[in-house]
C-alpha atoms as a PDB file:
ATOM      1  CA  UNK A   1     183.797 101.043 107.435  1.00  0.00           C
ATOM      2  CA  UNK A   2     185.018  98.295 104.796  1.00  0.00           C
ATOM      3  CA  UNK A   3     188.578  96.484 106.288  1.00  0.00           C
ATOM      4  CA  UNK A   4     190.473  93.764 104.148  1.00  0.00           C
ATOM      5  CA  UNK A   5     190.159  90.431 106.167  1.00  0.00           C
ATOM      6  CA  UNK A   6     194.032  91.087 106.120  1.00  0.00           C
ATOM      7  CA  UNK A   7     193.699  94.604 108.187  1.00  0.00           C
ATOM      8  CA  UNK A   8     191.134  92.896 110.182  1.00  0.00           C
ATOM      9  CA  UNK A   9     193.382  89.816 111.555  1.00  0.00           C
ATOM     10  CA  UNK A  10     195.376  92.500 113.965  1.00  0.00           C
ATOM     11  CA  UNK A  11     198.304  90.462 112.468  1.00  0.00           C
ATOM     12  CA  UNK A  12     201.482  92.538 112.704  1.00  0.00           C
ATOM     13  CA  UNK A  13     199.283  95.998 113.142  1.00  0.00           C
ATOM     14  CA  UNK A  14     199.400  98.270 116.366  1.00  0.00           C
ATOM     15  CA  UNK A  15     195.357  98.538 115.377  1.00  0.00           C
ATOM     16  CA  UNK A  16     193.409  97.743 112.295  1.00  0.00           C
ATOM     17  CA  UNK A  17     193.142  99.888 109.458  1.00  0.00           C
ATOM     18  CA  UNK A  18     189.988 100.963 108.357  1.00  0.00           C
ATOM     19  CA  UNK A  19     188.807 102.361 104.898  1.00  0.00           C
ATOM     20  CA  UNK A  20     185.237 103.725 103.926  1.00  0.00           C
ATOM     21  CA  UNK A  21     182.918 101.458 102.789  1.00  0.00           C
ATOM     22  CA  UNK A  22     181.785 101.909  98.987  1.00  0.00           C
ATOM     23  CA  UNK A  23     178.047 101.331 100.023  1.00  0.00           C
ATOM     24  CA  UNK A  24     176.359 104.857 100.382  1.00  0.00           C
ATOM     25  CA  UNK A  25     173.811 103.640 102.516  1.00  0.00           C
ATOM     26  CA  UNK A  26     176.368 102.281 105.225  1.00  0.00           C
ATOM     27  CA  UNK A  27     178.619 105.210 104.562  1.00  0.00           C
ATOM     28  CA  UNK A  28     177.184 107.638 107.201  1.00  0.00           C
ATOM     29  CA  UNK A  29     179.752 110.665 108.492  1.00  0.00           C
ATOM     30  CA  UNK A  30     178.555 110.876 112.232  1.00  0.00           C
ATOM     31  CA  UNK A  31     180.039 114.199 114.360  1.00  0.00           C
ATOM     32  CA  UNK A  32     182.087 112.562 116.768  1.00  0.00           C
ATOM     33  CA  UNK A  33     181.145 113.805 120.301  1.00  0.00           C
ATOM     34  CA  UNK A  34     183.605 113.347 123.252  1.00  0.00           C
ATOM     35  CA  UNK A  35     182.974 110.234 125.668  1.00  0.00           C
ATOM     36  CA  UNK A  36     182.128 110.898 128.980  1.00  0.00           C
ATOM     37  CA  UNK A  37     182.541 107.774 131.276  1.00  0.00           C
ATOM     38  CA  UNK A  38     179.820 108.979 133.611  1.00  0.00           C
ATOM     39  CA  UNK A  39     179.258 105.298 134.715  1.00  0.00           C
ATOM     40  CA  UNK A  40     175.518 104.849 133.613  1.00  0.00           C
ATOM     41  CA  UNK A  41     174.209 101.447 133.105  1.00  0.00           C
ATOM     42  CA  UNK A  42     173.075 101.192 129.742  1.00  0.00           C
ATOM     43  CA  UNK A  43     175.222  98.755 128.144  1.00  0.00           C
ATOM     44  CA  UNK A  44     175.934 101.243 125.336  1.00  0.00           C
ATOM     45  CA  UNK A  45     179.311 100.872 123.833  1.00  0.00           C
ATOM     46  CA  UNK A  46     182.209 102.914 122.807  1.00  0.00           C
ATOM     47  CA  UNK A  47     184.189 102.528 119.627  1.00  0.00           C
ATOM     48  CA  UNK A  48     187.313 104.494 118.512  1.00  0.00           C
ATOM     49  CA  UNK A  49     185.731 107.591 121.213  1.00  0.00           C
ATOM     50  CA  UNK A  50     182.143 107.340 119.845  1.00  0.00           C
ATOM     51  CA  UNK A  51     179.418 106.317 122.460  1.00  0.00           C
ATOM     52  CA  UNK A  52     176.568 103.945 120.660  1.00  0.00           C
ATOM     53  CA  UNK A  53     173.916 101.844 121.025  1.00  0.00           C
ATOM     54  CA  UNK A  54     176.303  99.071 119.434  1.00  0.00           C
ATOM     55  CA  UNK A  55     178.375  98.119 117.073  1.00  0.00           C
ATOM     56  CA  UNK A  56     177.162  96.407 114.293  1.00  0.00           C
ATOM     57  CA  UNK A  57     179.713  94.469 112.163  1.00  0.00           C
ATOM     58  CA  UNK A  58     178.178  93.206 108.620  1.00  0.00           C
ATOM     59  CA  UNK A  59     180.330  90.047 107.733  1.00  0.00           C
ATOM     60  CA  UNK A  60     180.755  88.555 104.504  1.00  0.00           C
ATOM     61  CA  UNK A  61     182.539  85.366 103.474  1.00  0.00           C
ATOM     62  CA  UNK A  62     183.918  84.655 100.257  1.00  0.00           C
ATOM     63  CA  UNK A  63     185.500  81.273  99.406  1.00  0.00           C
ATOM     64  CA  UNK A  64     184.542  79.336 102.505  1.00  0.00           C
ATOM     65  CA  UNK A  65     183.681  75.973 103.555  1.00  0.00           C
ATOM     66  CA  UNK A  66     181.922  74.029 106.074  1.00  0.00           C
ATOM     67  CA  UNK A  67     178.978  76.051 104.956  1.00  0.00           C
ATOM     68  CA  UNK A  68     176.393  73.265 105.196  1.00  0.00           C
ATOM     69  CA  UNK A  69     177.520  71.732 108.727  1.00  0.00           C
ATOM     70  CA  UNK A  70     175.087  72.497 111.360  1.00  0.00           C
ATOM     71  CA  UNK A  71     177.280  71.339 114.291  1.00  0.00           C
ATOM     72  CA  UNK A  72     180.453  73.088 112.825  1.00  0.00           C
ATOM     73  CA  UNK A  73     178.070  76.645 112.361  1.00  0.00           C
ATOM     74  CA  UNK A  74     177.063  76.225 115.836  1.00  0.00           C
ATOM     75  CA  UNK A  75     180.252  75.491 117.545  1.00  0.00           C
ATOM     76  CA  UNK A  76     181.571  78.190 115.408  1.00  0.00           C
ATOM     77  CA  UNK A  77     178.917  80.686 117.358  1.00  0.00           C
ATOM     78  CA  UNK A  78     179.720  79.594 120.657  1.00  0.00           C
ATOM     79  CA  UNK A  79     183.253  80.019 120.075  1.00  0.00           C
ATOM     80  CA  UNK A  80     182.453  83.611 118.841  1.00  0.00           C
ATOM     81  CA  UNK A  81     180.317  84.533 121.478  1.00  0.00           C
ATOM     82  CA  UNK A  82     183.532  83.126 124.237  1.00  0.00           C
ATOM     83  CA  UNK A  83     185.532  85.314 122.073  1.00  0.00           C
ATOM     84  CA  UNK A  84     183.762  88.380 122.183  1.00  0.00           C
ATOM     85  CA  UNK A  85     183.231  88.306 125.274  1.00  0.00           C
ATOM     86  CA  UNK A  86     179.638  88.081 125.334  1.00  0.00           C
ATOM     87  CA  UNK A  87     176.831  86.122 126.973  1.00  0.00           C
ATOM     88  CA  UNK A  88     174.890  83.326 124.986  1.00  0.00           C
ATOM     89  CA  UNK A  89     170.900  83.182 125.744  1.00  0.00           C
ATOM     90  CA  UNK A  90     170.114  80.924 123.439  1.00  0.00           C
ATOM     91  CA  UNK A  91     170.908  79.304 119.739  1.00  0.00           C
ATOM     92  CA  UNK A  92     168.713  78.273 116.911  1.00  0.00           C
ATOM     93  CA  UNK A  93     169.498  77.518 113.739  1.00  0.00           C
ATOM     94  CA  UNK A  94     167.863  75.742 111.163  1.00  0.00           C
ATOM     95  CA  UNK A  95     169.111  73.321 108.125  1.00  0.00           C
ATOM     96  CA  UNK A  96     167.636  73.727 104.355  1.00  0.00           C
ATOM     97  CA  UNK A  97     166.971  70.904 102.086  1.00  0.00           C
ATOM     98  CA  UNK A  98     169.063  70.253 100.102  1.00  0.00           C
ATOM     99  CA  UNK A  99     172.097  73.019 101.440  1.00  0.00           C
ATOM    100  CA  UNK A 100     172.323  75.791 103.552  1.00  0.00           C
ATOM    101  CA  UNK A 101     171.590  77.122 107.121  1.00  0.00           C
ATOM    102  CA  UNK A 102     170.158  79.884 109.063  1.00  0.00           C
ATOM    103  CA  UNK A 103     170.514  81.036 112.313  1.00  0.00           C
ATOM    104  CA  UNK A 104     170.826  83.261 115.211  1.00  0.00           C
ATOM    105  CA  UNK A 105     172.590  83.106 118.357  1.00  0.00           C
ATOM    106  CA  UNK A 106     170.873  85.594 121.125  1.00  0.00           C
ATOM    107  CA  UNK A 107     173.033  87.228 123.645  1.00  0.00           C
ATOM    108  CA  UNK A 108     172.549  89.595 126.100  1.00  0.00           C
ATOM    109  CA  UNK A 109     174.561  92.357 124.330  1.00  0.00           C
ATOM    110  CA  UNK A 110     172.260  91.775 121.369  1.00  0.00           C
ATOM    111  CA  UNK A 111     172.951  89.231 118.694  1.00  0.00           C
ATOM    112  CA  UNK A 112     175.345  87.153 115.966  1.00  0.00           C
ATOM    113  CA  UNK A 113     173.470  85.697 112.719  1.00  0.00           C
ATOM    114  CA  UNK A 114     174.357  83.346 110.252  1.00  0.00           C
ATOM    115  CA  UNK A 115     172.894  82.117 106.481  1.00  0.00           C
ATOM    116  CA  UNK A 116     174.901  80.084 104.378  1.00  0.00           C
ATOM    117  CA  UNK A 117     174.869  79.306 100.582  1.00  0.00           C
ATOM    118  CA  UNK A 118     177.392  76.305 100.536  1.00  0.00           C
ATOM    119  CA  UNK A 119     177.226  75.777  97.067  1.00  0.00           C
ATOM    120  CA  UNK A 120     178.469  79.929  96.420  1.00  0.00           C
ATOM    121  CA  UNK A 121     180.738  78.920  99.040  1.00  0.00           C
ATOM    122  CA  UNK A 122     179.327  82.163 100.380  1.00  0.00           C
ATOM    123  CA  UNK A 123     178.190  83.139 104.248  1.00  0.00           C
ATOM    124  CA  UNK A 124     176.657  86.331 105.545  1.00  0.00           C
ATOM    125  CA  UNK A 125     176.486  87.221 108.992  1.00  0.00           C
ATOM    126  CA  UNK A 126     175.398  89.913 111.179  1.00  0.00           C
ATOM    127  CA  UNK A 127     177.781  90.629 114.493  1.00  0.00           C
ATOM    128  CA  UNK A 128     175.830  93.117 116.756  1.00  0.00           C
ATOM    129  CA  UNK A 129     176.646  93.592 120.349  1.00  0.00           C
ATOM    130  CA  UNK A 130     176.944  96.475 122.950  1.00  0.00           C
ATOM    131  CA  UNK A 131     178.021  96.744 126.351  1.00  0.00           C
ATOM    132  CA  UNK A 132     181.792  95.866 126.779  1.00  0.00           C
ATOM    133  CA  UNK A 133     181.492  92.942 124.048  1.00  0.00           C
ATOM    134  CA  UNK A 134     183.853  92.686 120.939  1.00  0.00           C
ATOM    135  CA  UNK A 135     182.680  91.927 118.212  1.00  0.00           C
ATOM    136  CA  UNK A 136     185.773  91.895 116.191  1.00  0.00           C
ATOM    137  CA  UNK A 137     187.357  88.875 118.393  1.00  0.00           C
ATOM    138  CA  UNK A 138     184.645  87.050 116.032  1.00  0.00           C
ATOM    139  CA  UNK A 139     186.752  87.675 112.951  1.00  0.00           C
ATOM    140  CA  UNK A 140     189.516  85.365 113.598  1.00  0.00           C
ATOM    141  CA  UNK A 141     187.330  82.831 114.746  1.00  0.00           C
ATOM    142  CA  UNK A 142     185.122  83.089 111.815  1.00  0.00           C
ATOM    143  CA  UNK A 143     188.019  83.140 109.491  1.00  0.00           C
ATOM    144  CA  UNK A 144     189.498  79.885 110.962  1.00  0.00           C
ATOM    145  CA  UNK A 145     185.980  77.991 111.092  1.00  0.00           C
ATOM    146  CA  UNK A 146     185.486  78.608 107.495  1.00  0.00           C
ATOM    147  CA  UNK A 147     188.850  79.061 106.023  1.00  0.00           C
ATOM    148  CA  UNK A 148     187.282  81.951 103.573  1.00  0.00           C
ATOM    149  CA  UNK A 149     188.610  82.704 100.794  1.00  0.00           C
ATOM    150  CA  UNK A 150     188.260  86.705 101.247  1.00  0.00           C
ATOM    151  CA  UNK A 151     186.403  88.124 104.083  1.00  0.00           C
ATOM    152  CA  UNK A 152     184.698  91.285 103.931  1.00  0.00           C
ATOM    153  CA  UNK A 153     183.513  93.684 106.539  1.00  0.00           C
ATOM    154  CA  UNK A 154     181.487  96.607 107.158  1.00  0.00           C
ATOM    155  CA  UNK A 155     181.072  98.411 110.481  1.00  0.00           C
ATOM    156  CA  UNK A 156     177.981 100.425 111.287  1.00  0.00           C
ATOM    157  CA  UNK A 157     177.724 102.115 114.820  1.00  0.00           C
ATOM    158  CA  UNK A 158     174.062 101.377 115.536  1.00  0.00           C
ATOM    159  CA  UNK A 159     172.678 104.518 118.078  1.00  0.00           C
ATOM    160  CA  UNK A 160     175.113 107.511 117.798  1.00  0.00           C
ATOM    161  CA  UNK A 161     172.039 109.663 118.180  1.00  0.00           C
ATOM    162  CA  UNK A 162     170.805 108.704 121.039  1.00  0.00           C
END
């Protein structure tokens, strides 16, 4: 699902919004089966009633700066992962000559990543975790990091299936 940066700040909304994203491919109806809190310990997740593998949040950001600091990217992640929620096994990221960086922070509920193209003033980052992470306390931070422009977001639940 596709939500306005806007929608997505929680900012003077009981919850966030949520439209259908315009991308077919990311567009999938799922049959919404009831949750059953039968206390298993598999880390999956549940997200608006809907028990999943994870949720998978597919950021983009529009407009933004700081795109070509390394230390500012990777403080950025750590302050996501507090955020969320989540637990940090390990960083790396990696600089381009002349612009740009790559990266992924590894957590135990599964993963953030990050490439940059500072000269588009464009990011895109992937915001997957499980278990009783949140992944959408990463917006804000990512929003204030980067002071984007527009930020746009699509929300896949990874493992409905299973």
């Amino acid at each position: 699902m596709r939500q306005s940066a806007l929608l997505r700040s929680d900012k003077g909304l009981e919850a966030p919004s949520t439209t259908r994203t315009k991308n077919p491919k990311l567009a999938k109806v799922a049959v919404v089966k009831p949750v059953v809190d039968d206390d298993r310990p598999d880390h999956f997740a549940v997200r608006k009633g809907v028990r999943c593998a994870g949720v998978h949040l597919i950021v983009d950001l529009h407009g933004a700066k700081g795109l070509n600091d390394i230390d500012l990217i990777e403080a950025t992640l750590r302050r996501c992962v507090a955020a969320a929620g989540a637990t940090l096994l390990h960083i790396h990221l990696h600089h381009f000559q002349p612009s740009g960086v790559s990266g992924v922070a590894v957590l135990a509920e599964s993963h953030i990543s990050i490439h940059t193209w500072p000269e588009q003033g464009y990011a895109a980052l992937d915001v997957f975790m499980c278990g009783q992470a949140d992944p959408d306390a990463c917006i804000p931070v990512l929003r204030e990091a980067f002071k984007a422009q527009r930020i746009d977001v699509d929300e896949i639940l990874r493992g409905q299936d299973v």
